[in-house]
PDB file of N, CA and C in Angstrom:
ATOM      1  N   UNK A   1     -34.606 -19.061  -6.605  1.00  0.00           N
ATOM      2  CA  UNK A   1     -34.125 -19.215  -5.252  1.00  0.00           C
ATOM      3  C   UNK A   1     -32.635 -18.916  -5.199  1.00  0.00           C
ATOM      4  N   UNK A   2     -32.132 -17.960  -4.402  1.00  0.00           N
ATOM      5  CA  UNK A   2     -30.702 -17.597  -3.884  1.00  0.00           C
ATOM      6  C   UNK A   2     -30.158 -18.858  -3.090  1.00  0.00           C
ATOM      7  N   UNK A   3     -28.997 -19.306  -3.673  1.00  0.00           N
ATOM      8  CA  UNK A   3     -28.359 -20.089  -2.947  1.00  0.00           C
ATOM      9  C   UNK A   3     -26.561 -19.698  -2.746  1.00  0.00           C
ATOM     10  N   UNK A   4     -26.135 -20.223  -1.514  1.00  0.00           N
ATOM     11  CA  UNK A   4     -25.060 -19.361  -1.588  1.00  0.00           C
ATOM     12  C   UNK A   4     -24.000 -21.025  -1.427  1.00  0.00           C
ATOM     13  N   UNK A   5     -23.176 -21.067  -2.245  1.00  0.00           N
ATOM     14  CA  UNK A   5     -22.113 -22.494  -2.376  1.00  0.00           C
ATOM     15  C   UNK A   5     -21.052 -22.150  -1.724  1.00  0.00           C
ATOM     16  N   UNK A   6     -20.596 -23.295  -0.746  1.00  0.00           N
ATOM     17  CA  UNK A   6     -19.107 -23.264  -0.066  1.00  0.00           C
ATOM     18  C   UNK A   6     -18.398 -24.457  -0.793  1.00  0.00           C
ATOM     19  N   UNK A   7     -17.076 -24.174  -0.463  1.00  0.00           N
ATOM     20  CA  UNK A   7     -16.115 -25.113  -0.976  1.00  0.00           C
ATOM     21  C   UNK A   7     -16.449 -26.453  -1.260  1.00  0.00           C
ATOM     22  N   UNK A   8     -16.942 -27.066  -0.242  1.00  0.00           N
ATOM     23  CA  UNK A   8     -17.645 -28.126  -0.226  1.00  0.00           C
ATOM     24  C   UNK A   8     -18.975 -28.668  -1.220  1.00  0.00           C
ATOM     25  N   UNK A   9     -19.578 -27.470  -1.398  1.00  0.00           N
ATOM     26  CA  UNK A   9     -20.416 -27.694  -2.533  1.00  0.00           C
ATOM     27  C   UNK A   9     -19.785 -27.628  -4.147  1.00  0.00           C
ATOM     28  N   UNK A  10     -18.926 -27.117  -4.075  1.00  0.00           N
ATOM     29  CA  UNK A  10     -18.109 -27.014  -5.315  1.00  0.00           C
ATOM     30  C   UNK A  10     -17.284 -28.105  -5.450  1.00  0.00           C
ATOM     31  N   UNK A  11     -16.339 -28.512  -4.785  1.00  0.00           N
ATOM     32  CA  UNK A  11     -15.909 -29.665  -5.031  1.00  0.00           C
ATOM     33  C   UNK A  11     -17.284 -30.940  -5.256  1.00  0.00           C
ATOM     34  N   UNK A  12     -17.747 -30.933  -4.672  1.00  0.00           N
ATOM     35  CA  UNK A  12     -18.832 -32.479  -4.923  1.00  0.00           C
ATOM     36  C   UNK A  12     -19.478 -31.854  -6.358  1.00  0.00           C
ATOM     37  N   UNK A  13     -19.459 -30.690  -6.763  1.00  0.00           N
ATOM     38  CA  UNK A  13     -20.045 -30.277  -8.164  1.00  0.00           C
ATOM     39  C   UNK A  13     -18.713 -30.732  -9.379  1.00  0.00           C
ATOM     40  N   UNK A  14     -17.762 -30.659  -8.914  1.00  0.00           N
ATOM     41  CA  UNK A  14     -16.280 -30.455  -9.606  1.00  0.00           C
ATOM     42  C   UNK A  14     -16.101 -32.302  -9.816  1.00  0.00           C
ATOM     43  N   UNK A  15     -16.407 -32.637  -8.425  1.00  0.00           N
ATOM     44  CA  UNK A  15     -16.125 -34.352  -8.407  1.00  0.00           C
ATOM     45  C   UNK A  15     -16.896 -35.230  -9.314  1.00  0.00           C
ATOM     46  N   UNK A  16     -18.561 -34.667  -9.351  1.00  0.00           N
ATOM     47  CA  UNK A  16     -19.284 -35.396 -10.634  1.00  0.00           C
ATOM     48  C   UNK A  16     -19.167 -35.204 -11.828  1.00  0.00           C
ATOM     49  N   UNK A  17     -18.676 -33.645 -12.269  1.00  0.00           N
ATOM     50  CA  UNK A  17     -18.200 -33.662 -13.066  1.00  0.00           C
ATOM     51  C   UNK A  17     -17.017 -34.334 -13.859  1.00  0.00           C
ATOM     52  N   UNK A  18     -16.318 -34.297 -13.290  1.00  0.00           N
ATOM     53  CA  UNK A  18     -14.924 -34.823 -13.983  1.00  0.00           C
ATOM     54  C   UNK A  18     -14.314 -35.950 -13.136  1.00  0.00           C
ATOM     55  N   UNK A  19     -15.126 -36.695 -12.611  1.00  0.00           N
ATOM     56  CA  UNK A  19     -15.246 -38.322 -12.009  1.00  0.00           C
ATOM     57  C   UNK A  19     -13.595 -38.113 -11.083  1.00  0.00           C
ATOM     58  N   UNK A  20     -13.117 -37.064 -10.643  1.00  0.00           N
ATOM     59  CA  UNK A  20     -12.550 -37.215  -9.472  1.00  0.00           C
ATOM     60  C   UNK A  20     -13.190 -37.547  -7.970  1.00  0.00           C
ATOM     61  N   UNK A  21     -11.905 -37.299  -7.339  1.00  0.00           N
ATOM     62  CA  UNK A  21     -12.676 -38.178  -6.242  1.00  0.00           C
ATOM     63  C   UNK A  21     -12.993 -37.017  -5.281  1.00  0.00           C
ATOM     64  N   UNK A  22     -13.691 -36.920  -4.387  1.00  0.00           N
ATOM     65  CA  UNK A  22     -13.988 -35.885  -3.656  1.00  0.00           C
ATOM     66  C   UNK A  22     -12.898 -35.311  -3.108  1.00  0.00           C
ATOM     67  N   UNK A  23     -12.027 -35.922  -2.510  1.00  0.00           N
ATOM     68  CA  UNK A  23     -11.137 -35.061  -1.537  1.00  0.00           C
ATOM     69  C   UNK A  23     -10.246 -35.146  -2.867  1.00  0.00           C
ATOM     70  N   UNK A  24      -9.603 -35.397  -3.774  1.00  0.00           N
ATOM     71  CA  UNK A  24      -9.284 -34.446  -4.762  1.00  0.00           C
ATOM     72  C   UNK A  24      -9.396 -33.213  -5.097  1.00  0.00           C
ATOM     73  N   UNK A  25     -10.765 -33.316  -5.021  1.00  0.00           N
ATOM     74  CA  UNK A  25     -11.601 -31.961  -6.152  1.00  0.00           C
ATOM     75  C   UNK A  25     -11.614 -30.686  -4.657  1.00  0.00           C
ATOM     76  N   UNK A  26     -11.479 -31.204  -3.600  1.00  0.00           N
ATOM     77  CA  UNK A  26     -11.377 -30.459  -2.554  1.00  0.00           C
ATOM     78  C   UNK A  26      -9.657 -29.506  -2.488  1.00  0.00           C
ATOM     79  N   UNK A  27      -9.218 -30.268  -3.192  1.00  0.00           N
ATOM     80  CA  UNK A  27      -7.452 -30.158  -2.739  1.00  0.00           C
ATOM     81  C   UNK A  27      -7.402 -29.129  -4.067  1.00  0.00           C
ATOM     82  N   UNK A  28      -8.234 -29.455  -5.105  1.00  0.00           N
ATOM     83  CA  UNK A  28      -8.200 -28.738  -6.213  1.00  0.00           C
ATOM     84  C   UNK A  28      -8.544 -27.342  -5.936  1.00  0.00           C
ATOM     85  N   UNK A  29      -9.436 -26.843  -5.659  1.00  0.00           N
ATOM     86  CA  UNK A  29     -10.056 -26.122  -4.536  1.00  0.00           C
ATOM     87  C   UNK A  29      -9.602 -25.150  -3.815  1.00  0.00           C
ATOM     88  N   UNK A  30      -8.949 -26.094  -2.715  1.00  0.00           N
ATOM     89  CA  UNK A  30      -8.019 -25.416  -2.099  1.00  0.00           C
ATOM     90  C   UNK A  30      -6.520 -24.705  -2.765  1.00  0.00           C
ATOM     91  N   UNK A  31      -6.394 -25.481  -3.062  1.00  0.00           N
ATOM     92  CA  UNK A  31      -5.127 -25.019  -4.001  1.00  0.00           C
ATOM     93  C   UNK A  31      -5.069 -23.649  -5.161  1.00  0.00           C
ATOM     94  N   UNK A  32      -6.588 -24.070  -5.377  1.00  0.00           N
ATOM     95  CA  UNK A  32      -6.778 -22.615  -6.594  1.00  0.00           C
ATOM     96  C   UNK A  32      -6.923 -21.661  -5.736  1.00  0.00           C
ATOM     97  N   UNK A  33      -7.750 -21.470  -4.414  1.00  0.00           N
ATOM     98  CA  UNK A  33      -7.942 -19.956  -3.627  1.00  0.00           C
ATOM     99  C   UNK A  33      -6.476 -19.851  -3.159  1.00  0.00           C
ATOM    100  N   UNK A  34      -5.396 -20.850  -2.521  1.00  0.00           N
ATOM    101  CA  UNK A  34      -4.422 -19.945  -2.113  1.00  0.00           C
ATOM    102  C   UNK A  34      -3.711 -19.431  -3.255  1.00  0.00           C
ATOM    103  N   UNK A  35      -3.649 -20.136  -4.324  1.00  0.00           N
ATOM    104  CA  UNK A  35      -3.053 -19.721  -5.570  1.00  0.00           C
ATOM    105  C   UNK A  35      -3.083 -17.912  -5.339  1.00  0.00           C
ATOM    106  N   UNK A  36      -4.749 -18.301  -5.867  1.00  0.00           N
ATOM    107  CA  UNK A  36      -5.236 -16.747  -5.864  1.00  0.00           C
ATOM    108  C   UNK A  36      -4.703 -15.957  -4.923  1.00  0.00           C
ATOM    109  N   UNK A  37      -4.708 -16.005  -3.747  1.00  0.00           N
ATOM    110  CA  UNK A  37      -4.400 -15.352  -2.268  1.00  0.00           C
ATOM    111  C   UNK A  37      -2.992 -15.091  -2.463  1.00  0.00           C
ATOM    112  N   UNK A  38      -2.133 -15.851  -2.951  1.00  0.00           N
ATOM    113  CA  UNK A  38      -0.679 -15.688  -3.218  1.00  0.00           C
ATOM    114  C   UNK A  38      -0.289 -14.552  -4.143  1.00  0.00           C
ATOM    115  N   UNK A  39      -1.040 -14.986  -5.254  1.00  0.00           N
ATOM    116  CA  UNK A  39      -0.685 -13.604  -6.225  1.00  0.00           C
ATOM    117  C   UNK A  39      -1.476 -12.219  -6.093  1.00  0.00           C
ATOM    118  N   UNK A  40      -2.328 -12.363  -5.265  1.00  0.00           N
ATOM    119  CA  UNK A  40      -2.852 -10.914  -4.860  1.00  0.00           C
ATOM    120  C   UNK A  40      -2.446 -10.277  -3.619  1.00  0.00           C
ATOM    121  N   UNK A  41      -1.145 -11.276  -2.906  1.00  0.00           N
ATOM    122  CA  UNK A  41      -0.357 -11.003  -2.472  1.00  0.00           C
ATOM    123  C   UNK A  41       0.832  -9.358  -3.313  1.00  0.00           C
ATOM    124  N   UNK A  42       1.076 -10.296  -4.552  1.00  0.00           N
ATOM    125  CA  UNK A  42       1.917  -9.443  -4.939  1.00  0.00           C
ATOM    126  C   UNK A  42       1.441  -8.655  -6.199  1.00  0.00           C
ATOM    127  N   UNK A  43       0.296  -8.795  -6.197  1.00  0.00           N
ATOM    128  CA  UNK A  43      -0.008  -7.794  -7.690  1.00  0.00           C
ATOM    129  C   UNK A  43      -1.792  -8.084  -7.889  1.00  0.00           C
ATOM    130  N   UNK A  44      -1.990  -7.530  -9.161  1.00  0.00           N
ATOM    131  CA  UNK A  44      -3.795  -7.886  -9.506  1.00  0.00           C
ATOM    132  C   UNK A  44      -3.463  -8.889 -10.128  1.00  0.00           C
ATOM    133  N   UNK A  45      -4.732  -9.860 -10.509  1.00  0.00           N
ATOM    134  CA  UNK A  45      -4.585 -11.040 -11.125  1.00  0.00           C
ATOM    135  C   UNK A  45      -5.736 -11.193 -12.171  1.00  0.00           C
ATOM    136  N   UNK A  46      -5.632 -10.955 -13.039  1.00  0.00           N
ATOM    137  CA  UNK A  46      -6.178 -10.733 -14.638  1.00  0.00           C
ATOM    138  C   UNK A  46      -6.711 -12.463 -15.238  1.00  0.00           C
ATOM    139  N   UNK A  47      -7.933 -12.801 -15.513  1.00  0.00           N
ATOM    140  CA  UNK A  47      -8.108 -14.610 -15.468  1.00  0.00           C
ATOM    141  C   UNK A  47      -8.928 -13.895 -16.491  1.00  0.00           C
ATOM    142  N   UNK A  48      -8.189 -14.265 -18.293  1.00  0.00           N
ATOM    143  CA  UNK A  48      -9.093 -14.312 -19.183  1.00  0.00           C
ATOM    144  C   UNK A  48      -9.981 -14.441 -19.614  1.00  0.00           C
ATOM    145  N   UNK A  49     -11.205 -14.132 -19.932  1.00  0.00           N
ATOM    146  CA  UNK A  49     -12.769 -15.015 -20.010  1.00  0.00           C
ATOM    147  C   UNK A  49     -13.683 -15.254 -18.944  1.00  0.00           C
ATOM    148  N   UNK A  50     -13.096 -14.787 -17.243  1.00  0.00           N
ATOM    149  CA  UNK A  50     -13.047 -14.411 -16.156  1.00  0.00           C
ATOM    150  C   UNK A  50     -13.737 -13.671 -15.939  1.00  0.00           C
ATOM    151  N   UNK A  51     -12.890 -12.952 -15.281  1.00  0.00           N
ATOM    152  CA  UNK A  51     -12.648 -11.512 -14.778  1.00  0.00           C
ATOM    153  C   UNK A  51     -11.419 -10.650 -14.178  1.00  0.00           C
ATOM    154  N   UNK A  52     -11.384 -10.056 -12.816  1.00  0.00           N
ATOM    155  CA  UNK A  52      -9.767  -9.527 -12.771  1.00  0.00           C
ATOM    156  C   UNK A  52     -10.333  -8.752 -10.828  1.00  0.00           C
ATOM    157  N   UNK A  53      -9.341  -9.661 -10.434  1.00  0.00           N
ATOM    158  CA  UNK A  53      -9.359  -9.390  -9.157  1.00  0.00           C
ATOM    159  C   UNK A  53      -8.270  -8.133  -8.870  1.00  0.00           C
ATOM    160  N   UNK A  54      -8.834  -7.339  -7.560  1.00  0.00           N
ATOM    161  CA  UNK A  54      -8.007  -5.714  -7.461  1.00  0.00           C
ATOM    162  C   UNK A  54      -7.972  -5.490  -5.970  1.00  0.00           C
ATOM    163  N   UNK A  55      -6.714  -5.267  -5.581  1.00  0.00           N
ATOM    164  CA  UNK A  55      -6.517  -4.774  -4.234  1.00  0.00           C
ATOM    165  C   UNK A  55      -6.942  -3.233  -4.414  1.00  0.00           C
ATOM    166  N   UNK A  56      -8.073  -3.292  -3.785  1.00  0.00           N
ATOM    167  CA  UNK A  56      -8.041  -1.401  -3.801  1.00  0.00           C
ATOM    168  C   UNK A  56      -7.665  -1.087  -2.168  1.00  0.00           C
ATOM    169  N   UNK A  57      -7.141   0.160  -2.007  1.00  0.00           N
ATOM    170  CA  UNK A  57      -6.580   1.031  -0.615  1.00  0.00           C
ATOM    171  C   UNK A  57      -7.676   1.395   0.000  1.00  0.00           C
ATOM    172  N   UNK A  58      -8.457   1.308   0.804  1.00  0.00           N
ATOM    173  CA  UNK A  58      -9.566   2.294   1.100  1.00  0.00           C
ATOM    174  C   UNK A  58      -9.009   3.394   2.376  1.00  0.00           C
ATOM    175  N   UNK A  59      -9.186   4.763   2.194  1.00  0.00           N
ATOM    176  CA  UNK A  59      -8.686   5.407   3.120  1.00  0.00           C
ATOM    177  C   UNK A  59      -9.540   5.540   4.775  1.00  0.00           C
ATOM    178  N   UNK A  60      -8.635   6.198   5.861  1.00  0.00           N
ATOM    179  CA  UNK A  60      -9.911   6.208   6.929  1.00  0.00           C
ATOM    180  C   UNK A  60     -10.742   7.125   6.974  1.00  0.00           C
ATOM    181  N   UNK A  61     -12.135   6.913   7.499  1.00  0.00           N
ATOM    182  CA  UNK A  61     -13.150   7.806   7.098  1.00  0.00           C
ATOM    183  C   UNK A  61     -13.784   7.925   8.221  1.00  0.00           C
ATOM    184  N   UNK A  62     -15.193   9.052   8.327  1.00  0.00           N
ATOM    185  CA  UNK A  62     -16.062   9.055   9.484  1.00  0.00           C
ATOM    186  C   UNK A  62     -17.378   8.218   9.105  1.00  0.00           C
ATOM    187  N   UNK A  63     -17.337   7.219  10.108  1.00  0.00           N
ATOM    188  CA  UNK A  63     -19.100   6.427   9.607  1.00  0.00           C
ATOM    189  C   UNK A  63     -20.155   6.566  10.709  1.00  0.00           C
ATOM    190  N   UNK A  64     -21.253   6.675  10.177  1.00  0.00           N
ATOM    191  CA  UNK A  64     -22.166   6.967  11.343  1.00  0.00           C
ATOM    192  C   UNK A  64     -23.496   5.990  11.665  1.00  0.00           C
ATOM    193  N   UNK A  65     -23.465   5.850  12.699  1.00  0.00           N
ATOM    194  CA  UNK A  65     -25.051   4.526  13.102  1.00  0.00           C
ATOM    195  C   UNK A  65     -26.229   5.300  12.712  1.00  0.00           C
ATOM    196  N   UNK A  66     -27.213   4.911  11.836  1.00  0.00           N
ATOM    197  CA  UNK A  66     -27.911   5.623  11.209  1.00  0.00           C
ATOM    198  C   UNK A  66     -29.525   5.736  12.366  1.00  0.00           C
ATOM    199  N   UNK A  67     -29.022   4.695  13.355  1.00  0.00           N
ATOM    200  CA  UNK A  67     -30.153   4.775  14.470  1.00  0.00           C
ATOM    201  C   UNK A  67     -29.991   5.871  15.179  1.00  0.00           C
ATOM    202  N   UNK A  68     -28.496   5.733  15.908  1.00  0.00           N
ATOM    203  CA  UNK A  68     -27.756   6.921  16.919  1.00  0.00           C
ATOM    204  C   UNK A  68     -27.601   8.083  16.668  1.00  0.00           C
ATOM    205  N   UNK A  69     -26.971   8.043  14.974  1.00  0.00           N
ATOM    206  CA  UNK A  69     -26.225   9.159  14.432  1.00  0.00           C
ATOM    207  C   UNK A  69     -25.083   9.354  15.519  1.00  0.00           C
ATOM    208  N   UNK A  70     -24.680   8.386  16.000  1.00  0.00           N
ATOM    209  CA  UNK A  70     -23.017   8.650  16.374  1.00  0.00           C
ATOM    210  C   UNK A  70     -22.625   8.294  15.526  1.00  0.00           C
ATOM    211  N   UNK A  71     -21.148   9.495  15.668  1.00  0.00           N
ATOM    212  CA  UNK A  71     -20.135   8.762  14.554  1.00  0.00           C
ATOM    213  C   UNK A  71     -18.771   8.045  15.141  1.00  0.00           C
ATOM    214  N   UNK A  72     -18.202   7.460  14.323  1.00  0.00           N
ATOM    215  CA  UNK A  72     -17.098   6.687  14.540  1.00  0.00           C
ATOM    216  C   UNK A  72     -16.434   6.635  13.936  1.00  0.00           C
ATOM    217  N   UNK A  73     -14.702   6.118  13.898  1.00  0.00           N
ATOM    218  CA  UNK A  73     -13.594   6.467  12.778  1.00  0.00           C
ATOM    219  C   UNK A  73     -13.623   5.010  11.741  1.00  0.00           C
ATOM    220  N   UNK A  74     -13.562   4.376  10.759  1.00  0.00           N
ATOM    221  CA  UNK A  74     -13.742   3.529  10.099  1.00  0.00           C
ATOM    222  C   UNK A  74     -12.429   3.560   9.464  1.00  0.00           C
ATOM    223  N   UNK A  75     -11.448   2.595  10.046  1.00  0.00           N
ATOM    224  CA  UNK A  75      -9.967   2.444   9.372  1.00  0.00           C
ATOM    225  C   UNK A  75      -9.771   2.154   8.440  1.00  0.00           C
ATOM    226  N   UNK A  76      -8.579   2.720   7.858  1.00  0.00           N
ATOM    227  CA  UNK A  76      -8.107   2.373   6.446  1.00  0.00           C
ATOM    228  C   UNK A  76      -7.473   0.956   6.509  1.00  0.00           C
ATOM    229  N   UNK A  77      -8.219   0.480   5.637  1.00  0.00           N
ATOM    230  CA  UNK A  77      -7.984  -0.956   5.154  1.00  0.00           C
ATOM    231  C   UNK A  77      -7.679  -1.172   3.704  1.00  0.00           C
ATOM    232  N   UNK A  78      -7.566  -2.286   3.222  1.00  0.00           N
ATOM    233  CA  UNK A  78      -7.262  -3.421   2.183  1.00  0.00           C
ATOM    234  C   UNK A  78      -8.368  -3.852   1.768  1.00  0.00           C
ATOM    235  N   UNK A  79      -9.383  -4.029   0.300  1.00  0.00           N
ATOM    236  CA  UNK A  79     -10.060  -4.555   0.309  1.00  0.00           C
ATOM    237  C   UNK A  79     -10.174  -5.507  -1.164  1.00  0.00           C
ATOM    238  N   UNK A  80     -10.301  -6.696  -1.616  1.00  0.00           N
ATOM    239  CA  UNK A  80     -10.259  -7.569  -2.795  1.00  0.00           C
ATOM    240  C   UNK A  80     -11.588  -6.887  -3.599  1.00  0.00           C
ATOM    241  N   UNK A  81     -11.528  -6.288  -4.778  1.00  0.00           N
ATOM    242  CA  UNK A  81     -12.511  -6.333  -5.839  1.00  0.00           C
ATOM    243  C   UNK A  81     -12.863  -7.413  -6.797  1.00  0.00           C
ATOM    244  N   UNK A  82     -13.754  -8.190  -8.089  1.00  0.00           N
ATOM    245  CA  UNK A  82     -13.603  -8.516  -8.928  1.00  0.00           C
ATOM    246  C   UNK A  82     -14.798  -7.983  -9.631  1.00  0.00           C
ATOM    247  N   UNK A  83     -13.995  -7.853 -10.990  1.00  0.00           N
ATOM    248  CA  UNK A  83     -14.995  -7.456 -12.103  1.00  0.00           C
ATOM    249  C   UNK A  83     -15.085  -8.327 -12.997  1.00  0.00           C
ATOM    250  N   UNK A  84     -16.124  -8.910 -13.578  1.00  0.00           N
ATOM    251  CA  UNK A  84     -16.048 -10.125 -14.163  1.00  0.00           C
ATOM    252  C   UNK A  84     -16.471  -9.469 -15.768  1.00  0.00           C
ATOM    253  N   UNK A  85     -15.571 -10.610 -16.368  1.00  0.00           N
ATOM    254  CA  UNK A  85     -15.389 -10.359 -17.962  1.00  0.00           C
ATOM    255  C   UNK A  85     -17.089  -9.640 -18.649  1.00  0.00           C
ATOM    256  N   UNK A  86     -16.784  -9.186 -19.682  1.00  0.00           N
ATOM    257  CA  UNK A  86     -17.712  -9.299 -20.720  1.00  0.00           C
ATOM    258  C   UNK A  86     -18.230 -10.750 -20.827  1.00  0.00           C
ATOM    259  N   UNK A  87     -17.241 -11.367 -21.739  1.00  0.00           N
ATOM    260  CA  UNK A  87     -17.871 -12.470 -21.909  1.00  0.00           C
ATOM    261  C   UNK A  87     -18.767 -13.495 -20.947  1.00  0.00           C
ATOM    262  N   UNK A  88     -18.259 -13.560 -19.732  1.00  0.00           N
ATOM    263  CA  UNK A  88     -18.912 -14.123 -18.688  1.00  0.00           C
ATOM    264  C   UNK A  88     -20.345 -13.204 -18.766  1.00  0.00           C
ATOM    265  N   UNK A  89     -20.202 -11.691 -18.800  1.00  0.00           N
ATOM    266  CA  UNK A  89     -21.912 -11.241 -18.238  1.00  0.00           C
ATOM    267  C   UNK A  89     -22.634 -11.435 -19.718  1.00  0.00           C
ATOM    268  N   UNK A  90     -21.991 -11.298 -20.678  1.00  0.00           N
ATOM    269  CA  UNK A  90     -22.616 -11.845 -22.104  1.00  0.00           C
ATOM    270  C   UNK A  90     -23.526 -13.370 -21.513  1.00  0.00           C
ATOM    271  N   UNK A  91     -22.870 -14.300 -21.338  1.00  0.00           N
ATOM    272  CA  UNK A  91     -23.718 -15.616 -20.943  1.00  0.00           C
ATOM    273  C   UNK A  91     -24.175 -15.314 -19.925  1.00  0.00           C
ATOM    274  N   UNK A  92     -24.666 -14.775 -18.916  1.00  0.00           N
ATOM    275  CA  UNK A  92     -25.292 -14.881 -17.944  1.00  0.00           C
ATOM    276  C   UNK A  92     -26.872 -13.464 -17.759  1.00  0.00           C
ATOM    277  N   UNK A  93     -26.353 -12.759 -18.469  1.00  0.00           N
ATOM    278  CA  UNK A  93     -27.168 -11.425 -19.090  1.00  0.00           C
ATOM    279  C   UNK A  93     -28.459 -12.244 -19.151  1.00  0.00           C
ATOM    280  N   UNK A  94     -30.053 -12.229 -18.248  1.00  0.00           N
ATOM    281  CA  UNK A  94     -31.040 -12.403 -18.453  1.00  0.00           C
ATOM    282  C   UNK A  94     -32.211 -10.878 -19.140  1.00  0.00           C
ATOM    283  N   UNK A  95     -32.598 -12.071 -19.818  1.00  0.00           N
ATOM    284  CA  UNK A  95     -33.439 -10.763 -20.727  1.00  0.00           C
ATOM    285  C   UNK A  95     -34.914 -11.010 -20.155  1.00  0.00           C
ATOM    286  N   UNK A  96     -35.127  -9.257 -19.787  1.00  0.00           N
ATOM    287  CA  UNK A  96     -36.639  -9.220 -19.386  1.00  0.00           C
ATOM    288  C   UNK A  96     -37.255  -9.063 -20.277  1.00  0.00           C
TER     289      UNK A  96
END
């Protein structure tokens, strides 16, 4: 079963774990995404054993409604990548 976790589920996972208190483990939380948000402010951010988050440029392009086939201009934006370690897909790698 696909399940998808918000902050909230992570902290109450973070809080039983390590017998903090909820709105702790919330502040913990919070604090690590702006972290993150801060330094990908000014550069990529490389998390050992991780993975490695990447501002890529995307340029503007033509996109089209595949019902209509109109097209439309699709602006150049900013977009966050991550590629997660070896080691992380090493442990998580299911074998058929």
């Amino acid at each position: 079963m696909i399940r998808n976790y918000n902050k909230k589920d992570i902290s109450l996972i973070l809080s039983e774990k390590t017998g903090y208190s909820i709105n702790y483990s919330k502040k913990l939380i919070n604090d690590l995404v702006e972290l993150i948000i801060s330094i990908l402010k000014e550069d990529n951010l490389i998390i050992k054993n991780l993975g490695s988050f990447k501002i890529i440029l995307k340029k503007k392009r033509v996109g089209r409604n595949p019902k209509t086939k109109e097209e439309y201009e699709i602006s150049s934006r900013k977009v966050i990548s991550f590629k997660v370690s070896n080691n992380i897909s090493k442990k998580i790698k299911v074998v058929t």
